[in-house]
Protein backbone atom coordinates (compact mmCIF):
# COMPACT_ATOMS: atom_id res chain seq x y z
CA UNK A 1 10.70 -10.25 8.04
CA UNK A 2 13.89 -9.52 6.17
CA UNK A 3 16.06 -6.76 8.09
CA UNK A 4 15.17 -4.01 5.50
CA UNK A 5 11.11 -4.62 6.28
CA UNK A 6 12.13 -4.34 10.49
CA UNK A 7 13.64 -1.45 9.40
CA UNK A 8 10.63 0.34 7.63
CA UNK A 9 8.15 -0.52 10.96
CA UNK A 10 10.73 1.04 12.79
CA UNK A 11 10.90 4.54 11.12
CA UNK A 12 9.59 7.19 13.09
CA UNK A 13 6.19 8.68 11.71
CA UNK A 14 4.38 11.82 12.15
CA UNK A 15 0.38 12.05 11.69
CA UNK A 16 -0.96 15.04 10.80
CA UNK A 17 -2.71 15.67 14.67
CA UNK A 18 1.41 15.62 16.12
CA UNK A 19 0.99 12.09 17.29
CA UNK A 20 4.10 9.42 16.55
CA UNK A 21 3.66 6.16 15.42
CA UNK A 22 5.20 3.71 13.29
CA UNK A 23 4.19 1.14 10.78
CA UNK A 24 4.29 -1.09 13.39
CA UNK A 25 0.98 0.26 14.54
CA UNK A 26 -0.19 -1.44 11.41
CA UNK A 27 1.34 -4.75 12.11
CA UNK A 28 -0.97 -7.73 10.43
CA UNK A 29 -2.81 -5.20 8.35
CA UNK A 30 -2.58 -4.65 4.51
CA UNK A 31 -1.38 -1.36 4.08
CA UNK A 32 -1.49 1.59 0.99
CA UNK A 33 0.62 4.37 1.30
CA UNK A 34 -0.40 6.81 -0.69
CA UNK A 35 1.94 10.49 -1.21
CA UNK A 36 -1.10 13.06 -1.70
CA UNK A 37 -1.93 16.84 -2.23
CA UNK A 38 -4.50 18.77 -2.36
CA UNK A 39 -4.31 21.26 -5.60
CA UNK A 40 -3.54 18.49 -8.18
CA UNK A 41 -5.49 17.45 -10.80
CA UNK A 42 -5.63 13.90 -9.46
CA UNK A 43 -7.01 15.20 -6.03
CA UNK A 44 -10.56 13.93 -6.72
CA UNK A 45 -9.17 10.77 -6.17
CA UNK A 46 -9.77 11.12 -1.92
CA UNK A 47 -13.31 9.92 -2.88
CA UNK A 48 -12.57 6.53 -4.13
CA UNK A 49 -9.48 6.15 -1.38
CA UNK A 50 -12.04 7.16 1.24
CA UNK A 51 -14.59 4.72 -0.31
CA UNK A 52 -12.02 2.06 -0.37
CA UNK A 53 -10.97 2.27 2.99
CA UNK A 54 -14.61 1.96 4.19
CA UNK A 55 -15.13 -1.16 2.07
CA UNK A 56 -12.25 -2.94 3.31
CA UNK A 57 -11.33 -1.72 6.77
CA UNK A 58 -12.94 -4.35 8.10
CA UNK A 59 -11.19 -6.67 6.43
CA UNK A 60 -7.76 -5.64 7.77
CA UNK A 61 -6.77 -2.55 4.86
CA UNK A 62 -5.55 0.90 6.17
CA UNK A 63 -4.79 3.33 3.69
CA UNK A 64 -1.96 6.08 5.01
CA UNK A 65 -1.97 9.34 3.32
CA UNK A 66 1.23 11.42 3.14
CA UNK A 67 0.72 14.59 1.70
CA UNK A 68 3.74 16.37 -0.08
CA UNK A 69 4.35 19.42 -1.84
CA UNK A 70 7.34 17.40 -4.39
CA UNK A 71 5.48 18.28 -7.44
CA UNK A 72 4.75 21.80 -8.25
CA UNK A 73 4.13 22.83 -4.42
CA UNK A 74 0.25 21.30 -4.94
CA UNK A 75 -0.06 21.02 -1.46
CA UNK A 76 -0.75 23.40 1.81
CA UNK A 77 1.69 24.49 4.09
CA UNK A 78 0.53 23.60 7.10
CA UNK A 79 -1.17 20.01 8.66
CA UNK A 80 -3.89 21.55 9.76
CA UNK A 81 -5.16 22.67 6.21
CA UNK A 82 -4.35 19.35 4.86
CA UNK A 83 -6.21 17.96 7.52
CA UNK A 84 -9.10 20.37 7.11
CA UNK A 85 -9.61 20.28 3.11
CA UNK A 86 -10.01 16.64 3.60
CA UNK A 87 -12.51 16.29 5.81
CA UNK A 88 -14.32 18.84 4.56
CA UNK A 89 -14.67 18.18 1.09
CA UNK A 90 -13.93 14.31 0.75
CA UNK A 91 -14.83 13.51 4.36
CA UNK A 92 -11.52 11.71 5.03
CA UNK A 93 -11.62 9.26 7.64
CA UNK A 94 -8.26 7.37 7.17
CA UNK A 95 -4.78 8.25 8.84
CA UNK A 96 -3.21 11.42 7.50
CA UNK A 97 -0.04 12.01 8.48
CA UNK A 98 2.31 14.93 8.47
CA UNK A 99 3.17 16.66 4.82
CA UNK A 100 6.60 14.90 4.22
CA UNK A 101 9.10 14.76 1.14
CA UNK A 102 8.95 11.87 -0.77
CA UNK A 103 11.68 12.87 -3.51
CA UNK A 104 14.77 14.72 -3.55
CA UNK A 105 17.96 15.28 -0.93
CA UNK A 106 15.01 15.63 1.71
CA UNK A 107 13.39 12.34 1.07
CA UNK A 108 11.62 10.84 3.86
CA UNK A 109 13.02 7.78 4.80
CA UNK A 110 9.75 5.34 4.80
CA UNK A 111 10.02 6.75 1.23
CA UNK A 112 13.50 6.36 0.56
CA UNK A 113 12.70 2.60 1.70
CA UNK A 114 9.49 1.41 -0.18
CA UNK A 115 10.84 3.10 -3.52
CA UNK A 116 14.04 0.58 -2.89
CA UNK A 117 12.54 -2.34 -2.21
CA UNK A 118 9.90 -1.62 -5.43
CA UNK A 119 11.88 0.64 -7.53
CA UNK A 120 9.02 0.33 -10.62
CA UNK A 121 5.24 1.12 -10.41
CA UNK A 122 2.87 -0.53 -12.22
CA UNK A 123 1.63 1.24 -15.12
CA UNK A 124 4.71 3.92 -14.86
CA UNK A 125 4.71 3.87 -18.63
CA UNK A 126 1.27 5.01 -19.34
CA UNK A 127 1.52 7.77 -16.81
CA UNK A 128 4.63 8.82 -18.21
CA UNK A 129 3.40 8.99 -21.55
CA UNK A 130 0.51 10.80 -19.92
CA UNK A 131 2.04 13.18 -18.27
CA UNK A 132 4.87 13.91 -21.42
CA UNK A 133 1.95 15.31 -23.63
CA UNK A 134 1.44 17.97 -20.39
CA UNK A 135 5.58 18.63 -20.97
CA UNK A 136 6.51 17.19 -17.74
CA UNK A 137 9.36 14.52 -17.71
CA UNK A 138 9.25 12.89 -14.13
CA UNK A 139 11.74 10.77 -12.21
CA UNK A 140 13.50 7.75 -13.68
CA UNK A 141 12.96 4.21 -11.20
CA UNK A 142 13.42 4.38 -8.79
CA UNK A 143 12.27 7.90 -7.81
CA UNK A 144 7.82 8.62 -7.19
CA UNK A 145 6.59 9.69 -10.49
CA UNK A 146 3.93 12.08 -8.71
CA UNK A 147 0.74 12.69 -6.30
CA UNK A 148 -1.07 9.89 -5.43
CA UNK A 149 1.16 6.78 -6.22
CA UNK A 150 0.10 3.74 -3.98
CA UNK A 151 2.52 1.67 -2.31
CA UNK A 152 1.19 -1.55 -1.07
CA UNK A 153 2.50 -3.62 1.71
CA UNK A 154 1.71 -6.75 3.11
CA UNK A 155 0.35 -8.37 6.21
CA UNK A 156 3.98 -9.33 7.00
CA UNK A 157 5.59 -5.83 5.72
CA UNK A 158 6.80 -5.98 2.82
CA UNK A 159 6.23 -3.75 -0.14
CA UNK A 160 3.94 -6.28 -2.17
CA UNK A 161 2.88 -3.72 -5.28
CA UNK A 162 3.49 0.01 -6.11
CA UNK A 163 0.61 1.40 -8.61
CA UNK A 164 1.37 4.70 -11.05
CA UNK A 165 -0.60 8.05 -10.05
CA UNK A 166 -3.30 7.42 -12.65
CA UNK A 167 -4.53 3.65 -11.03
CA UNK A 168 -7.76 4.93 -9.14
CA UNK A 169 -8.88 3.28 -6.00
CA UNK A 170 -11.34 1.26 -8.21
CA UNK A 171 -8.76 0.04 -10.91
CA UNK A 172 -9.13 -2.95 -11.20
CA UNK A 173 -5.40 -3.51 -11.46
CA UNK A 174 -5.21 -2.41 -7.81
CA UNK A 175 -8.08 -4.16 -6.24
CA UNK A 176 -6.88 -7.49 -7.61
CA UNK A 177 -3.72 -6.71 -5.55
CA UNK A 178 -5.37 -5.67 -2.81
CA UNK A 179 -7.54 -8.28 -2.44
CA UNK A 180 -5.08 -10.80 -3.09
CA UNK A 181 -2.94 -9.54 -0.13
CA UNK A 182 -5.81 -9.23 2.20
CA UNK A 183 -6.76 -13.15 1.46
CA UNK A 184 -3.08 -13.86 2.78
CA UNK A 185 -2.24 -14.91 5.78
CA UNK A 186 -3.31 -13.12 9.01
């Protein structure tokens, strides 16, 4: 691992319950890190997440959900509603963790790290083109473009894809990647 990868496992993390951990908890697993909320229009995309993570758990994926409030305050206050929509209405099963920042002075640092080490997500130009017929103009690379982009990183750590808001769980784009880094090396 290069030093900037030790240094992402090594950030302090928060789940959504008050436990810490670490990516190094995930150590040898494919991971997708996924910023999320829970009053956007691309919410009903906890389904196919929580479908995906059941279909490949086994086979060494986590997803890690970070809920944030960055864009247009779409998410709740507090962990424990986070945690409770979920379950309740997509019947969430992966690790959520603590509602974070993932843009701006306050940026988290696992996020100031992954957008750095992938400062472009695939498909950024279609979702900005989406998202400039709605009026919106969103942050140039390397900053998240919005809810529910997916940051992908490999058994070994490193940030190995980063997928635009729009890419569903089932995109093919994404499950190419996915699978590709889950036939890698264990």
């Amino acid at each position: 691992m290069s030093e900037n990868n030790i240094e992402l496992a090594d950030i302090a993390l928060m789940r959504a319950d008050g436990s810490a951990t670490s990516l190094k908890a995930y150590r040898g697993k494919v991971v997708m890190i996924v910023n999320v909320a829970s009053k956007c229009g691309l919410t009903p995309q906890y389904e196919g997440l929580e479908q995906l993570y059941r279909d490949r758990r086994d086979a060494g994926l986590e997803v890690l959900a970070f809920p944030t409030g960055n864009f247009r305050e779409q998410e709740f206050d507090t962990d424990a509603e986070i945690a409770q929509f979920c379950s309740v209405n997509y019947g969430v099963t992966f690790p959520l963790f603590s509602r974070i920042s993932v843009a701006g002075p306050d940026q988290h640092p696992l996020y100031a790290g992954i957008t750095q080490a992938y400062p472009e997500a695939n498909a950024a130009g279609e979702f900005r083109e989406m998202m400039s017929k709605h009026g919106l103009s969103l942050a140039a690379a390397p900053g998240v473009l919005w809810n529910f982009e997916k940051f992908l990183i490999s058994r070994q750590g490193e940030v190995a894809g980063r997928f635009a808001p729009h890419i569903g769980a089932q995109d093919p784009r994404l499950l190419k990647a996915i699978d590709a880094e889950l036939a890698g090396a264990k």
